[in-house]
N, C-alpha and C. Protein backbone atom coordinates (compact mmCIF):
# COMPACT_ATOMS: atom_id res chain seq x y z
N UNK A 1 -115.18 169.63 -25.61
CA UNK A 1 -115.13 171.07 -25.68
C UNK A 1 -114.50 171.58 -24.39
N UNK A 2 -113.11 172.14 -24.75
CA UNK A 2 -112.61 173.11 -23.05
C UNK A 2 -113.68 173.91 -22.39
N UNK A 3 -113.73 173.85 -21.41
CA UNK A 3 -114.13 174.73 -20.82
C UNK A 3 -113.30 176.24 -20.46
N UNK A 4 -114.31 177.11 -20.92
CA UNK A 4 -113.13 178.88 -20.98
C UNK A 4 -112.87 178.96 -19.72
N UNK A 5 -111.69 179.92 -19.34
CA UNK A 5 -111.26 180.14 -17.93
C UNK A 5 -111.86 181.03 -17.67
N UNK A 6 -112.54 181.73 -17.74
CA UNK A 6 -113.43 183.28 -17.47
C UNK A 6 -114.57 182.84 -16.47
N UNK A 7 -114.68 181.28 -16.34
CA UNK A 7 -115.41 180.87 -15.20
C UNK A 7 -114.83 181.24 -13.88
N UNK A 8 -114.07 181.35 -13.53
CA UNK A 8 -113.70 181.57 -12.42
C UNK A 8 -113.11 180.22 -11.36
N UNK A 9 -113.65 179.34 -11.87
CA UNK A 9 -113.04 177.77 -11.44
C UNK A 9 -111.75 177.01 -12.44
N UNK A 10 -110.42 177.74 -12.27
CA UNK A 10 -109.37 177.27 -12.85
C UNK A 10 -109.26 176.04 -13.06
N UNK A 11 -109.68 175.29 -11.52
CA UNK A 11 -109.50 173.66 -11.40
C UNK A 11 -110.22 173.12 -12.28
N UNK A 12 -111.62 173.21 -12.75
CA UNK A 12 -112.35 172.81 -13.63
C UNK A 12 -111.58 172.28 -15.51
N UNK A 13 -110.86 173.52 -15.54
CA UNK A 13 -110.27 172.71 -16.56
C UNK A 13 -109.14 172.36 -16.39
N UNK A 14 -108.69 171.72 -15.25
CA UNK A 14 -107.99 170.81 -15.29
C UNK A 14 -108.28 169.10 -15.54
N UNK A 15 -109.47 168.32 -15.33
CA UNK A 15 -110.36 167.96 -16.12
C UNK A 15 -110.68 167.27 -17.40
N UNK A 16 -110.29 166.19 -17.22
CA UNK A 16 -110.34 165.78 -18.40
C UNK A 16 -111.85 165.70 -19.31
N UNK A 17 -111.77 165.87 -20.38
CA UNK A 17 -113.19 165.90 -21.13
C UNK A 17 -113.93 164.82 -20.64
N UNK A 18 -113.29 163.47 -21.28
CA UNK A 18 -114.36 162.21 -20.81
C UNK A 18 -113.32 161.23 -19.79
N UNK A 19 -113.42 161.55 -18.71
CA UNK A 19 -112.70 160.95 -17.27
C UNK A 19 -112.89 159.65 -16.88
N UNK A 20 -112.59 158.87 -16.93
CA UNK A 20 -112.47 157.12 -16.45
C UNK A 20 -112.67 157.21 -15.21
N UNK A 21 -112.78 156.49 -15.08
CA UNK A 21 -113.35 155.40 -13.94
C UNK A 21 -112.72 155.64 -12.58
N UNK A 22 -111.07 155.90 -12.89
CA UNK A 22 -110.35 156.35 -12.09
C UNK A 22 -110.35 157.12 -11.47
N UNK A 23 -110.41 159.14 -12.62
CA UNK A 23 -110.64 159.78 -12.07
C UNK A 23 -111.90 160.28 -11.51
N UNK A 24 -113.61 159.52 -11.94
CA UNK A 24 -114.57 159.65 -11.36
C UNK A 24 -114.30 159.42 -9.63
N UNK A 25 -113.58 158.47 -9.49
CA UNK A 25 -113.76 157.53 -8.06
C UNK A 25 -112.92 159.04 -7.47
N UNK A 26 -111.74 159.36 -7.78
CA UNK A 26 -110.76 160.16 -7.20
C UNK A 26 -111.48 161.79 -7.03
N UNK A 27 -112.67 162.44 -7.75
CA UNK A 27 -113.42 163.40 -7.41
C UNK A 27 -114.18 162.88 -6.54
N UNK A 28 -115.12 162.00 -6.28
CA UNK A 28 -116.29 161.76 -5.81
C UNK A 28 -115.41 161.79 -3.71
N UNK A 29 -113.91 160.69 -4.23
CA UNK A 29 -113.63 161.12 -2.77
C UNK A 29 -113.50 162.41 -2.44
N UNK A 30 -112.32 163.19 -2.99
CA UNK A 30 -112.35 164.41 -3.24
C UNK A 30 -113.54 165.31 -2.45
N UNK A 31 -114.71 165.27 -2.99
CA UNK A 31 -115.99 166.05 -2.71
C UNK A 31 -116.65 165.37 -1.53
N UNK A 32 -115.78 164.12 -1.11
CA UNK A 32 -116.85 164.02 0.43
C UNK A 32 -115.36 164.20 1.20
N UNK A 33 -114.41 163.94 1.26
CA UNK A 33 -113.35 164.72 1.89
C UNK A 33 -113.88 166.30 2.30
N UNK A 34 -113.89 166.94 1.08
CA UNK A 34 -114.09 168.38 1.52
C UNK A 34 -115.28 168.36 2.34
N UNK A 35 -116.69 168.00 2.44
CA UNK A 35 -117.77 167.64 2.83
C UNK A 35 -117.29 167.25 4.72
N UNK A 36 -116.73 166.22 4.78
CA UNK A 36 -116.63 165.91 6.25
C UNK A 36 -115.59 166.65 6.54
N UNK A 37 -114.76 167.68 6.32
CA UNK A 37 -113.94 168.38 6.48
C UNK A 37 -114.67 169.87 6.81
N UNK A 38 -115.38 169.97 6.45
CA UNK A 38 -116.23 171.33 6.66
C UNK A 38 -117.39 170.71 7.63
N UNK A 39 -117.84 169.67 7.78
CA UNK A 39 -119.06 168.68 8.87
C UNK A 39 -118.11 169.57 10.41
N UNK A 40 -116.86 168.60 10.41
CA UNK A 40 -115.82 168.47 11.26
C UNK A 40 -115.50 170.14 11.83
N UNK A 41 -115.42 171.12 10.75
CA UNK A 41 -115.20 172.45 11.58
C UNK A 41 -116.14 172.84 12.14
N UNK A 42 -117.62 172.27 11.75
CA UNK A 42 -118.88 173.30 12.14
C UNK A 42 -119.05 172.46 13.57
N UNK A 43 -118.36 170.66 13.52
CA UNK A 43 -118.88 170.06 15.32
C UNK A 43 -118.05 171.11 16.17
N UNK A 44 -116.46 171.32 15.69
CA UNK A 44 -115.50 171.66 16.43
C UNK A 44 -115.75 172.86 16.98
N UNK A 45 -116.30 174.06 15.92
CA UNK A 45 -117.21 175.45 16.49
C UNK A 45 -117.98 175.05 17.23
N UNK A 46 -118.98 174.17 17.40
CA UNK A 46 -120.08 173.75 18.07
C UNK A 46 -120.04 173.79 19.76
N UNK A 47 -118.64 172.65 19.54
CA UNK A 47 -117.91 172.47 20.63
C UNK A 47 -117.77 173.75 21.71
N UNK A 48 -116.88 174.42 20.53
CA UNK A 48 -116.09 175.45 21.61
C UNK A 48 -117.12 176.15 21.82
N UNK A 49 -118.16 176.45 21.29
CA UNK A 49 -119.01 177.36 21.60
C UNK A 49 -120.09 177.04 22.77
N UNK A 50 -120.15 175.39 22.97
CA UNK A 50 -120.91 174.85 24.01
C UNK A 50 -119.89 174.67 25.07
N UNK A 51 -118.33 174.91 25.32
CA UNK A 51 -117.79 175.53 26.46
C UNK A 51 -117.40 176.77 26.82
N UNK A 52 -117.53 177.51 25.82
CA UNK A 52 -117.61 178.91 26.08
C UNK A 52 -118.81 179.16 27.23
N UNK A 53 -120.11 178.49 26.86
CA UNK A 53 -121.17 178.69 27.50
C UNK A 53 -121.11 177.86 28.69
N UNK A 54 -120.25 176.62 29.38
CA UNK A 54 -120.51 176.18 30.58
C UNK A 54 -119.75 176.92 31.09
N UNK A 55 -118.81 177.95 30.86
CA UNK A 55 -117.76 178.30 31.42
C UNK A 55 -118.06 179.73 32.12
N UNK A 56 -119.10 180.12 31.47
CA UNK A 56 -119.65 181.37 32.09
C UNK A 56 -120.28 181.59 33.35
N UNK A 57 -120.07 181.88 34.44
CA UNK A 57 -120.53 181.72 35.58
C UNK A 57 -121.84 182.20 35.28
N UNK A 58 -123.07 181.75 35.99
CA UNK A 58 -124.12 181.36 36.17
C UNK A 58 -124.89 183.20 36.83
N UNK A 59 -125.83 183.37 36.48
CA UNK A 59 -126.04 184.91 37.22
C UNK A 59 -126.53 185.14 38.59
N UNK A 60 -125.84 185.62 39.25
CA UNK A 60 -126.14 185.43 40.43
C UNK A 60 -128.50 186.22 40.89
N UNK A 61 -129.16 185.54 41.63
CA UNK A 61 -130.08 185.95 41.75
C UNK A 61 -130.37 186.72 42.51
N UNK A 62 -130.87 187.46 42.06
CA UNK A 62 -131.52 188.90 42.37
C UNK A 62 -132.10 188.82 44.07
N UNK A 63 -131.77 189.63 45.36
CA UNK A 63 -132.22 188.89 46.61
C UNK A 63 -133.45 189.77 46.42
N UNK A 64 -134.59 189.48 46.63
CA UNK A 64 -135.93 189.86 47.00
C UNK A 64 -136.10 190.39 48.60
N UNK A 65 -136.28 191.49 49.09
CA UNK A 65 -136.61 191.76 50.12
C UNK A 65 -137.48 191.26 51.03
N UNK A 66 -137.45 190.72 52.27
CA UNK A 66 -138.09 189.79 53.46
C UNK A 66 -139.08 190.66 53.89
N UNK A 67 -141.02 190.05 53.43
CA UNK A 67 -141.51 190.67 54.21
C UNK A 67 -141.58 190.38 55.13
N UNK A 68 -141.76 191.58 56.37
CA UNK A 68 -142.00 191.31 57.69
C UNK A 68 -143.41 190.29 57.67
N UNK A 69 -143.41 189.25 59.00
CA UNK A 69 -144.73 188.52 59.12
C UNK A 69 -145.62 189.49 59.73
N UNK A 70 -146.91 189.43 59.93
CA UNK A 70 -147.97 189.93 60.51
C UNK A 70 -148.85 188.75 60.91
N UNK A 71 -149.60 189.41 61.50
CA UNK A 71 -150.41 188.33 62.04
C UNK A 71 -151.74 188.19 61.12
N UNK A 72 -151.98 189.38 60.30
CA UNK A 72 -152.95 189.01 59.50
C UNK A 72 -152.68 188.19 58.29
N UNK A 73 -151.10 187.62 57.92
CA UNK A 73 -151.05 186.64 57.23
C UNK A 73 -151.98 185.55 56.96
N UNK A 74 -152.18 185.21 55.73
CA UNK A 74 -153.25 184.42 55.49
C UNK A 74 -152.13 182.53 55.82
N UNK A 75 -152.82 181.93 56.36
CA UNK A 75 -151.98 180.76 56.52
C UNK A 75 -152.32 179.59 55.87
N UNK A 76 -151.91 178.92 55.31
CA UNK A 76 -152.46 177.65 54.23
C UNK A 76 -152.87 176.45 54.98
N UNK A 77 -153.99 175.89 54.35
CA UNK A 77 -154.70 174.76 54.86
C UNK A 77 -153.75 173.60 55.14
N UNK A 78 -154.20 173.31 56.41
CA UNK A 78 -153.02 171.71 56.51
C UNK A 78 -153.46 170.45 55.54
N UNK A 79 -153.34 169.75 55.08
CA UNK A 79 -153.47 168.82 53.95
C UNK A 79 -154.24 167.77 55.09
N UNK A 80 -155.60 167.63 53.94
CA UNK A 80 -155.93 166.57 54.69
C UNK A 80 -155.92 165.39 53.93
N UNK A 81 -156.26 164.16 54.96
CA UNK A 81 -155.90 163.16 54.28
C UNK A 81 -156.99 162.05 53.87
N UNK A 82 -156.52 161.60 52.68
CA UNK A 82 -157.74 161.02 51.79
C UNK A 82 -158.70 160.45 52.65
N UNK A 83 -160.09 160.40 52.29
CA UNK A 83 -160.64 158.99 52.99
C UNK A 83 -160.40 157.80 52.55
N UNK A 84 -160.54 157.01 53.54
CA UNK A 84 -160.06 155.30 53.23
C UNK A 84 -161.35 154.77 52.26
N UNK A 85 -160.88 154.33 51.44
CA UNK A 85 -161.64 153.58 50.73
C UNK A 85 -162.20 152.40 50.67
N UNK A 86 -163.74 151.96 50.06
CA UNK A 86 -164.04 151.07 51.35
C UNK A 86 -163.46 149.54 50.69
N UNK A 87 -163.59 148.61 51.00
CA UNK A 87 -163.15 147.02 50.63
C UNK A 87 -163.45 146.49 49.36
N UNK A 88 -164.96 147.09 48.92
CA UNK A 88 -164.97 146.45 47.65
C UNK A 88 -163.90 147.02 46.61
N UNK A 89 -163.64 148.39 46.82
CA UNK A 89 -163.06 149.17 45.29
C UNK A 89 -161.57 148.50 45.60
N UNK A 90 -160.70 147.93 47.18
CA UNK A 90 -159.42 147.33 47.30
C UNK A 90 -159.67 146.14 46.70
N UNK A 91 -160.33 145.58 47.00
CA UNK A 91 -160.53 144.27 46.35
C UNK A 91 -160.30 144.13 44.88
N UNK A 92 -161.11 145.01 43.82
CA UNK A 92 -161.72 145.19 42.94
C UNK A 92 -159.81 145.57 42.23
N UNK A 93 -159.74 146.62 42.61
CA UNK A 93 -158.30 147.04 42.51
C UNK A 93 -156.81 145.80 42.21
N UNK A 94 -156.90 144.85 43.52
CA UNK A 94 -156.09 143.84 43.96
C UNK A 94 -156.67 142.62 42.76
N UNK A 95 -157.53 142.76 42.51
CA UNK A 95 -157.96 141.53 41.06
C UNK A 95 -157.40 142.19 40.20
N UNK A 96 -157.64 143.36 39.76
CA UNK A 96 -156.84 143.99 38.47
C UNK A 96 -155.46 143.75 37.94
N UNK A 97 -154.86 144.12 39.54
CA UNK A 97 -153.17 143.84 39.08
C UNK A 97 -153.29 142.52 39.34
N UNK A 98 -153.88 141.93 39.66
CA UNK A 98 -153.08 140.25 39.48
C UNK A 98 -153.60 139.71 38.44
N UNK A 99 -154.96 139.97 37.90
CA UNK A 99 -155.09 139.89 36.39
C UNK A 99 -153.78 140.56 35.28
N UNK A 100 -153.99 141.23 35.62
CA UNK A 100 -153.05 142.36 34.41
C UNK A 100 -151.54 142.14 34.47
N UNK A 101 -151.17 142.00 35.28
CA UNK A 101 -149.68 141.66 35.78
C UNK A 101 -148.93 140.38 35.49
N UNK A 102 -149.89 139.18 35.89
CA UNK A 102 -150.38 137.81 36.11
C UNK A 102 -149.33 137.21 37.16
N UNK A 103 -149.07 137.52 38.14
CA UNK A 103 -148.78 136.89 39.30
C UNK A 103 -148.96 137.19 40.25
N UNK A 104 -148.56 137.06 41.58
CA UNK A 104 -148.64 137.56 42.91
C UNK A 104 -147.51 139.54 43.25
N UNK A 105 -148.46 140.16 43.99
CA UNK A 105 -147.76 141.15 43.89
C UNK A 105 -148.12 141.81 45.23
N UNK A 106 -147.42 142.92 45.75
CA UNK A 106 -147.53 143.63 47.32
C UNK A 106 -148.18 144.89 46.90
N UNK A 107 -149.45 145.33 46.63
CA UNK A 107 -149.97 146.84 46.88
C UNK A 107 -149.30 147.22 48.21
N UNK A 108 -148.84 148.53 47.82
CA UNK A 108 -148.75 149.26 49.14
C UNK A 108 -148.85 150.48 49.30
N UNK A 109 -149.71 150.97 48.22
CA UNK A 109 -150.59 152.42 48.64
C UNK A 109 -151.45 152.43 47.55
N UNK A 110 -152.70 152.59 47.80
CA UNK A 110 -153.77 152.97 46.37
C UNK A 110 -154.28 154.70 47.09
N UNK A 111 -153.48 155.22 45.95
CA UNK A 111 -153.87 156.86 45.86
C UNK A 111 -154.80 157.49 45.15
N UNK A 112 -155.95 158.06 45.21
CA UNK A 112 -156.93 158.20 44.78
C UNK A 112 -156.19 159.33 43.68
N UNK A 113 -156.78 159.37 42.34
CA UNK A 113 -155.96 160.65 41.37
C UNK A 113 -157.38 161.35 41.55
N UNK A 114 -157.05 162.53 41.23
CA UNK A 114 -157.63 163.99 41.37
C UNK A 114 -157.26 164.64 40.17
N UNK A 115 -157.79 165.81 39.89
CA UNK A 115 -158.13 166.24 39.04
C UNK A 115 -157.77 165.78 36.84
N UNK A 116 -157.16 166.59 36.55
CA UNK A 116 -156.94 166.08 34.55
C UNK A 116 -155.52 165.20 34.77
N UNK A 117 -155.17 163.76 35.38
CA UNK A 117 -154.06 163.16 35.34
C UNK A 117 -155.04 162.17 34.53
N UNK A 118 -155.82 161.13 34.57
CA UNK A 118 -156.62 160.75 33.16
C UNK A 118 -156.39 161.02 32.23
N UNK A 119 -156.62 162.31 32.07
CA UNK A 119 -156.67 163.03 30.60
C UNK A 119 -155.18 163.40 30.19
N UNK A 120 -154.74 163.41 30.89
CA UNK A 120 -152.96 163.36 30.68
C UNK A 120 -152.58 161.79 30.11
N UNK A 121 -153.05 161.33 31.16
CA UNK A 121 -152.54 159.73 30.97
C UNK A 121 -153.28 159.42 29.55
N UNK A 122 -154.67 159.56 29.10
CA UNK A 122 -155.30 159.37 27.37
C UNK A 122 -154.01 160.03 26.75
N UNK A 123 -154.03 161.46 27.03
CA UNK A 123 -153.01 161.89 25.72
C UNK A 123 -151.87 161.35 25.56
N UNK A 124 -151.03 161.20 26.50
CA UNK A 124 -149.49 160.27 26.51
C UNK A 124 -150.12 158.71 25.71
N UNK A 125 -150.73 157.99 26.34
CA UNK A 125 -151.11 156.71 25.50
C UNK A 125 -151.53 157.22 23.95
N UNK A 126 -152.28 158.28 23.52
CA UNK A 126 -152.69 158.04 22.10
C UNK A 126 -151.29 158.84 21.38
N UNK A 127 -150.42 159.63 21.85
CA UNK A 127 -149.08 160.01 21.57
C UNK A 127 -148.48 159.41 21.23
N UNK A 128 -148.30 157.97 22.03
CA UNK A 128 -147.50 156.75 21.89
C UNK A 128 -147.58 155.82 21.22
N UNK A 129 -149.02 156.34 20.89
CA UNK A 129 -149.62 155.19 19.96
C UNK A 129 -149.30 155.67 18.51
N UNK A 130 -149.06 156.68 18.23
CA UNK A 130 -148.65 157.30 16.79
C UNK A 130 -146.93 156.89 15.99
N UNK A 131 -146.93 156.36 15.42
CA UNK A 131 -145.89 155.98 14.60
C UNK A 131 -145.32 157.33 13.98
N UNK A 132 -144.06 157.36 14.37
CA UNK A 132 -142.76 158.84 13.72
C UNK A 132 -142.53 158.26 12.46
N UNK A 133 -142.63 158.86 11.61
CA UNK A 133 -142.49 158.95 10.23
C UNK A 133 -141.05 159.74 9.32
């Protein structure tokens, strides 16, 4: 059965009713031609549009006015420094990595952690532990 031209797709009946093998293969390229041909304009916009944007000079920042110092400035604590920790927990420490590691190795700073880096470090490990689907 023709298809009427009142569709609006002329090409359509050009078309053979029942199409071989031939011309199946010759649409199917056809329709990924047009496909990576339209992929290809939207990288190429992409493109220009991601140098349009390095190309724009950067905004210059706003200068904030210098307060004068006073002397009633509040001044920040000098950092103090950890206490040394005593022999058993180095020890205790120095078995770990040579267990865990399994060879000989150079500690050369054990930093005591402070506050939610634990709880950082749980969430990253059970994060990692989740399989992307």
């Amino acid at each position: 059965m023709p298809l009427p031209a009142c569709l609006g797709f002329p090409f359509l009946a050009a078309l053979p009713e029942h199409p071989g093998l031939g011309d199946s293969i010759a649409f199917q390229f056809n329709g990924m031609l047009v496909v990576f041909i339209a992929l290809g304009l939207i990288w190429a916009a992409m493109a220009l549009l991601g140098l349009f944007f390095k190309r724009r000079p950067a905004p210059l920042p706003v200068p904030t006015p210098a307060r004068p110092a006073t002397a009633a400035s509040p001044v920040p604590p000098a950092p103090t420094a950890p206490a040394p920790l005593p022999p058993e927990v180095v020890v205790a420490i120095t078995a770990a990595v040579h267990a865990t590691l399994r060879g000989s190795f150079r500690i050369h700073a054990i930093v005591p952690v402070t506050g939610q880096d634990w709880a950082q470090e749980g969430r990253r490990q059970l994060f990692s532990s989740h399989q992307v689907r």
